[in-house]
N, C-alpha and C. Protein backbone atom coordinates (compact mmCIF):
# COMPACT_ATOMS: atom_id res chain seq x y z
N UNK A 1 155.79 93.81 103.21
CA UNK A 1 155.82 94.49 104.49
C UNK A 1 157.28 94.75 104.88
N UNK A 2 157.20 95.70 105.33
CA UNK A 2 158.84 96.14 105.46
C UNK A 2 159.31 96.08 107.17
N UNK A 3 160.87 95.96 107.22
CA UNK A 3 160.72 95.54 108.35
C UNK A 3 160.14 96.44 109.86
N UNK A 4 160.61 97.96 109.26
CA UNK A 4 159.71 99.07 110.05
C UNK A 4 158.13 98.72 110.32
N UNK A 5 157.66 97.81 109.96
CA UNK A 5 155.87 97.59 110.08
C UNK A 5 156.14 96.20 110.73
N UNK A 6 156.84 95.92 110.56
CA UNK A 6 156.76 94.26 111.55
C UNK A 6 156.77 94.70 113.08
N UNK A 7 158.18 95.39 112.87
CA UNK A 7 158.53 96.01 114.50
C UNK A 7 157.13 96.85 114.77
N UNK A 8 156.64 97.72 114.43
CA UNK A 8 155.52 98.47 114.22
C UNK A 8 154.19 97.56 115.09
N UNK A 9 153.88 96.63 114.27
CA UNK A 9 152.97 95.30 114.66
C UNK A 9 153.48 94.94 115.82
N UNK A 10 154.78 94.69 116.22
CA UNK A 10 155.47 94.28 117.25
C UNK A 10 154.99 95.19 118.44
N UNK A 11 155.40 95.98 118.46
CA UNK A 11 155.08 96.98 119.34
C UNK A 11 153.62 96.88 119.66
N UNK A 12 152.53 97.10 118.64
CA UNK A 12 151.14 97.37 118.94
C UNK A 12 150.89 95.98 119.89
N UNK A 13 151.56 94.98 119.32
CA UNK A 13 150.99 93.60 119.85
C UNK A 13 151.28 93.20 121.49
N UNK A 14 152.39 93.81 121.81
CA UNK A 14 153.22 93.86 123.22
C UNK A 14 151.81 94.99 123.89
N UNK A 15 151.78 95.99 123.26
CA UNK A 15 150.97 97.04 124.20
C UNK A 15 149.33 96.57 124.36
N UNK A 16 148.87 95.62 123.27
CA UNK A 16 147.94 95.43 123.96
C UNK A 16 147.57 94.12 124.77
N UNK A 17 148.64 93.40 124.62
CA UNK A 17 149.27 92.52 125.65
C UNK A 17 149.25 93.21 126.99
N UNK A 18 149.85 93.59 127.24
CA UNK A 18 150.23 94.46 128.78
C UNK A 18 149.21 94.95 129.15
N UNK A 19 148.38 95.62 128.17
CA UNK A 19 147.16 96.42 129.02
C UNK A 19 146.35 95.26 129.16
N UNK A 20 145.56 94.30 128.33
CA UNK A 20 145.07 93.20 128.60
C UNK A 20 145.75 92.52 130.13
N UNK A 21 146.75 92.57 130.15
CA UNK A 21 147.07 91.86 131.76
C UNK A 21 146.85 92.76 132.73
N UNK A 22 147.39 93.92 132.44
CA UNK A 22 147.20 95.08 133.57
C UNK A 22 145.85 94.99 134.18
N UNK A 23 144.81 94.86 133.70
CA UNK A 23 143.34 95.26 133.47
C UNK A 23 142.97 93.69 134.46
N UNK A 24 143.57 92.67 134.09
CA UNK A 24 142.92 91.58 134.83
C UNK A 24 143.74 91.28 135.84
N UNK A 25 144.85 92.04 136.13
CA UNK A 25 145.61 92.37 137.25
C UNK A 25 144.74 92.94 138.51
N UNK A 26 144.37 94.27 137.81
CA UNK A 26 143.65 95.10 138.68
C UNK A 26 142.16 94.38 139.02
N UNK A 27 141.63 94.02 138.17
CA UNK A 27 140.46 92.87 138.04
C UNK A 27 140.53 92.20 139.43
N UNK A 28 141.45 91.09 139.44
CA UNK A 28 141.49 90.05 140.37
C UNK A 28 141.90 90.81 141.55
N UNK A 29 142.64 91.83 141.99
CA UNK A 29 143.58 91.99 142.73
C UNK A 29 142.27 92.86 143.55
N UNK A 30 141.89 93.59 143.03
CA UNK A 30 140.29 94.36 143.76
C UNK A 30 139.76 93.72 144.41
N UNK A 31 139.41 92.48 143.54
CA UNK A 31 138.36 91.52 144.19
C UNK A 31 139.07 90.48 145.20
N UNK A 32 140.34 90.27 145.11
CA UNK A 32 141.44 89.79 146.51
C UNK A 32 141.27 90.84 147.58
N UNK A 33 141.06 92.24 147.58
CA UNK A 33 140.95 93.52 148.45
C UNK A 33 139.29 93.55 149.04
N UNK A 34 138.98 93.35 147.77
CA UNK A 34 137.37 93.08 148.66
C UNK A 34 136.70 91.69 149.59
N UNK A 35 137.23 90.60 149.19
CA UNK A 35 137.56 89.28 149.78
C UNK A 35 137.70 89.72 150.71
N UNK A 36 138.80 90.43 151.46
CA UNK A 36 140.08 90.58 152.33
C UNK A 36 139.55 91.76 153.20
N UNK A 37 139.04 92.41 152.83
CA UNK A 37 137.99 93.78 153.30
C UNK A 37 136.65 93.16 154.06
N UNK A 38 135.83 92.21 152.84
CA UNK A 38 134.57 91.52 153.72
C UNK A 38 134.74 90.43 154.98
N UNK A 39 136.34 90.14 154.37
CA UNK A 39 136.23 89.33 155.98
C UNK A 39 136.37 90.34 157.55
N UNK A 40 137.21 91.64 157.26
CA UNK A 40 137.72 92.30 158.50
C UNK A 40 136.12 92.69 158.61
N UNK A 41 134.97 92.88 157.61
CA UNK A 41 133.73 93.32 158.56
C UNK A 41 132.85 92.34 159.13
N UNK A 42 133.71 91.24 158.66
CA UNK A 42 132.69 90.08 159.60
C UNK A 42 131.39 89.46 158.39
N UNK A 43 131.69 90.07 156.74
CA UNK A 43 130.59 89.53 155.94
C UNK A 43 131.49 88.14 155.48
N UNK A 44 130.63 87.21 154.98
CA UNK A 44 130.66 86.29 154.34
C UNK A 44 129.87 85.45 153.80
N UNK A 45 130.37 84.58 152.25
CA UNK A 45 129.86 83.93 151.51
C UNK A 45 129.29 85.05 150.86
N UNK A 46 127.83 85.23 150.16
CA UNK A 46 127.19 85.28 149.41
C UNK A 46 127.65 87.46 149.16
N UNK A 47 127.40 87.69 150.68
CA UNK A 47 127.37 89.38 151.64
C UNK A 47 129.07 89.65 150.84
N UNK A 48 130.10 88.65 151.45
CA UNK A 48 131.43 88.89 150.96
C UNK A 48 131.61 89.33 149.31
N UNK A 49 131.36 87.88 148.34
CA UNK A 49 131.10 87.89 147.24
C UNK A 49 130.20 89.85 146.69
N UNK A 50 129.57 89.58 146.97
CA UNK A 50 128.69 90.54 146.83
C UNK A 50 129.53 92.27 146.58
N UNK A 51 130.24 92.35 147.97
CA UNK A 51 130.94 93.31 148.34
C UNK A 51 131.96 93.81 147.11
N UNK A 52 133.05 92.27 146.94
CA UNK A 52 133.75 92.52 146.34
C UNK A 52 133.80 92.88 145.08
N UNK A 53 132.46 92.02 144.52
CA UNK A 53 132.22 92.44 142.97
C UNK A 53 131.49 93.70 142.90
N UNK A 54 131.59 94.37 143.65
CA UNK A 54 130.70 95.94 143.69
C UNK A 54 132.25 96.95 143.88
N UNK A 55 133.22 96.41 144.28
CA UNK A 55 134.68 96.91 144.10
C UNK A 55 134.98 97.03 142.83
N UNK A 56 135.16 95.68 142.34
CA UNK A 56 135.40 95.28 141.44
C UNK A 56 134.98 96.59 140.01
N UNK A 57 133.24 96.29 140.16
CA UNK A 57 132.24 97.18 139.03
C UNK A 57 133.00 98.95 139.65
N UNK A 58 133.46 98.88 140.69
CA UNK A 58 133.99 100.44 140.88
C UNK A 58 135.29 100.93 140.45
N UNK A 59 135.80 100.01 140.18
CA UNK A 59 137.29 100.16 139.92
C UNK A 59 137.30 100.19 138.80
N UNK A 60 136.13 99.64 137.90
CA UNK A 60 136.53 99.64 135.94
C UNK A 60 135.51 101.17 136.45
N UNK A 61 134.93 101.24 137.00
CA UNK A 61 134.24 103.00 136.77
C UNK A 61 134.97 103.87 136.84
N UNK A 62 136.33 104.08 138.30
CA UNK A 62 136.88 104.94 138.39
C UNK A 62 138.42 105.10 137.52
N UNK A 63 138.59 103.33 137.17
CA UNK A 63 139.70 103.45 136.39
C UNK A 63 141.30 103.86 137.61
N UNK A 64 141.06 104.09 138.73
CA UNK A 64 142.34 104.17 139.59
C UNK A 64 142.09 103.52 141.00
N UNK A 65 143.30 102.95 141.40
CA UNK A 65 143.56 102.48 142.72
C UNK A 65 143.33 103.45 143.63
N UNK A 66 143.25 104.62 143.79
CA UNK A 66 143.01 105.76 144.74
C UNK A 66 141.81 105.16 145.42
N UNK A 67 141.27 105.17 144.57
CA UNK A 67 139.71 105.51 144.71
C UNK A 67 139.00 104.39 145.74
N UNK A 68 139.15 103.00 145.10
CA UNK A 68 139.25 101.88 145.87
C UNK A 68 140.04 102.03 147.37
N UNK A 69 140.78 102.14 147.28
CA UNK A 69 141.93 102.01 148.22
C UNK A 69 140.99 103.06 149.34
N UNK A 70 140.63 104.29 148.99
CA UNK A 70 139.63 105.45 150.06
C UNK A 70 138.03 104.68 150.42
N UNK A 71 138.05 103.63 149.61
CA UNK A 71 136.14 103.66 149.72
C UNK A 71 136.64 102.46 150.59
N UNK A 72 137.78 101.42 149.95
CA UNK A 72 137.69 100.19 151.37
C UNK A 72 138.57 101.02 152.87
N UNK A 73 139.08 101.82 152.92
CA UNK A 73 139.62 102.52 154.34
C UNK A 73 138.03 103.03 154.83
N UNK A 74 137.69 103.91 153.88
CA UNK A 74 136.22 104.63 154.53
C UNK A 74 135.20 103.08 155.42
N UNK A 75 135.14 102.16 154.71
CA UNK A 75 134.43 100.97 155.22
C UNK A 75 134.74 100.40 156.02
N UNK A 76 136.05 100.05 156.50
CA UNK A 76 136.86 99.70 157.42
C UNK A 76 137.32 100.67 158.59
N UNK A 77 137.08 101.92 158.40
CA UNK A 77 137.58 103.14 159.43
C UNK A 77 136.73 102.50 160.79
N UNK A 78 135.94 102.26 161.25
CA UNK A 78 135.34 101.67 162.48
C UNK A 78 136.25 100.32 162.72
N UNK A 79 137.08 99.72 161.83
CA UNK A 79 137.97 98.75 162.40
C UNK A 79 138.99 98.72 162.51
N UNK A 80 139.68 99.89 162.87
CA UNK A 80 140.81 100.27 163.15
C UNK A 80 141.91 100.03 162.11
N UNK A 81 141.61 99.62 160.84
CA UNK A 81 142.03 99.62 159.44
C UNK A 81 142.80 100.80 158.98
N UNK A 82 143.88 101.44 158.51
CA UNK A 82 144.47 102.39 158.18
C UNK A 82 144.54 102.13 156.57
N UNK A 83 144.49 103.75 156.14
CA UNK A 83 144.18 103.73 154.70
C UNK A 83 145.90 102.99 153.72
N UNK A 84 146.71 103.49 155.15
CA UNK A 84 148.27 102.91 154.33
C UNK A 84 147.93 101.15 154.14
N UNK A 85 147.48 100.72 155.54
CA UNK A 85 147.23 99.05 155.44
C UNK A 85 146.32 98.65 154.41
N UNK A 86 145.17 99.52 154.00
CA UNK A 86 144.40 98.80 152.82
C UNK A 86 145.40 99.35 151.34
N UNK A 87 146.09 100.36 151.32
CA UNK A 87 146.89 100.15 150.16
C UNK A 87 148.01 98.88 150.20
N UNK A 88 148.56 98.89 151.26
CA UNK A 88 149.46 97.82 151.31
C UNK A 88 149.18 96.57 151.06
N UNK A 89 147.61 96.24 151.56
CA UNK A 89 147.26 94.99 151.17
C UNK A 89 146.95 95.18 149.53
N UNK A 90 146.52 96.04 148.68
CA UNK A 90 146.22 95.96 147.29
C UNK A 90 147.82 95.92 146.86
N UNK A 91 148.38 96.37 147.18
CA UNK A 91 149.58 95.89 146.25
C UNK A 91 149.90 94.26 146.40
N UNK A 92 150.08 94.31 147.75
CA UNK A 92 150.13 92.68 147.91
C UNK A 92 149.73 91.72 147.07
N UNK A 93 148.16 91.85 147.06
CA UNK A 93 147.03 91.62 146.00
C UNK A 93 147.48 91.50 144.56
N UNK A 94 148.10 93.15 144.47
CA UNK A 94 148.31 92.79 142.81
C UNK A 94 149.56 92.18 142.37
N UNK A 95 150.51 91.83 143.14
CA UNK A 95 151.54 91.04 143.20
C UNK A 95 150.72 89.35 143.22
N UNK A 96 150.08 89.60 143.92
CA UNK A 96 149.76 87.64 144.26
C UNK A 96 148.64 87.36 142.52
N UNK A 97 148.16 88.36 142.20
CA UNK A 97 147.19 88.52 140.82
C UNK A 97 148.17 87.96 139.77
N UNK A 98 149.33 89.16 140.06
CA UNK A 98 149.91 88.99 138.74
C UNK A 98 150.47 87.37 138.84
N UNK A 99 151.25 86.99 140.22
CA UNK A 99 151.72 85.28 139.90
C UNK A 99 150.67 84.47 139.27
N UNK A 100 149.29 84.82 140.31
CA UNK A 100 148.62 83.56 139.65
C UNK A 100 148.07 83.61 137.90
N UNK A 101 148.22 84.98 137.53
CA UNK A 101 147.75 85.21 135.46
C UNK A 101 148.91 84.44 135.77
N UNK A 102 150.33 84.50 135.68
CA UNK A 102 151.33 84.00 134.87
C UNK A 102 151.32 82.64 135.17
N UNK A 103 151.21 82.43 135.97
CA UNK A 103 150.74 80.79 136.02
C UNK A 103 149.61 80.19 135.60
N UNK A 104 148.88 80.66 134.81
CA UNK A 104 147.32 80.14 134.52
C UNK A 104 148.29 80.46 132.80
N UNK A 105 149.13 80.79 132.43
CA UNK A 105 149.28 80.64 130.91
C UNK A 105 150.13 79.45 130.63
């Protein structure tokens, strides 16, 4: 194997590294937004849970933060929720996601 195919391997191995985290980034960080979403409507336990993993199943459907970010403002628009504040909280989210992956390795 020559060293052009190591680096080669190198590379493939980093990229599917990153997307593997990216993916459970967005994973957890949804379901921190939907958590965080079911409490401003007043659901909880089972109703909360519920909510968020239906984020969750929407976000591997739509594949983008847009999308999420419009359906929890649309749900929240009767609570005086702004669509900038539910993006702001998903970043938050995916900041607090990403500490806790890197600390779970």
């Amino acid at each position: 194997m020559t060293t052009f195919d190591k680096r080669e391997q190198g590379f493939e191995a980093k990229f599917a590294h990153d997307e593997e985290l990216m993916f459970k980034v967005m994973a957890r960080s949804t379901k921190l937004l939907g958590m965080w979403a079911a409490a401003q409507l007043g659901l909880g336990g089972g109703a909360a849970a519920t909510y968020a993993t239906q984020l969750v199943t929407t976000n591997l459907e739509s594949r983008t933060s847009d999308d999420i970010v419009r359906k929890v403002a649309a749900d929240l628009a009767g609570k005086d929720v702004s669509t900038e504040e539910v993006a702001r909280k998903l970043q938050e989210f995916q900041h607090q996601a990403l500490q806790q992956l890197e600390a779970d390795r």
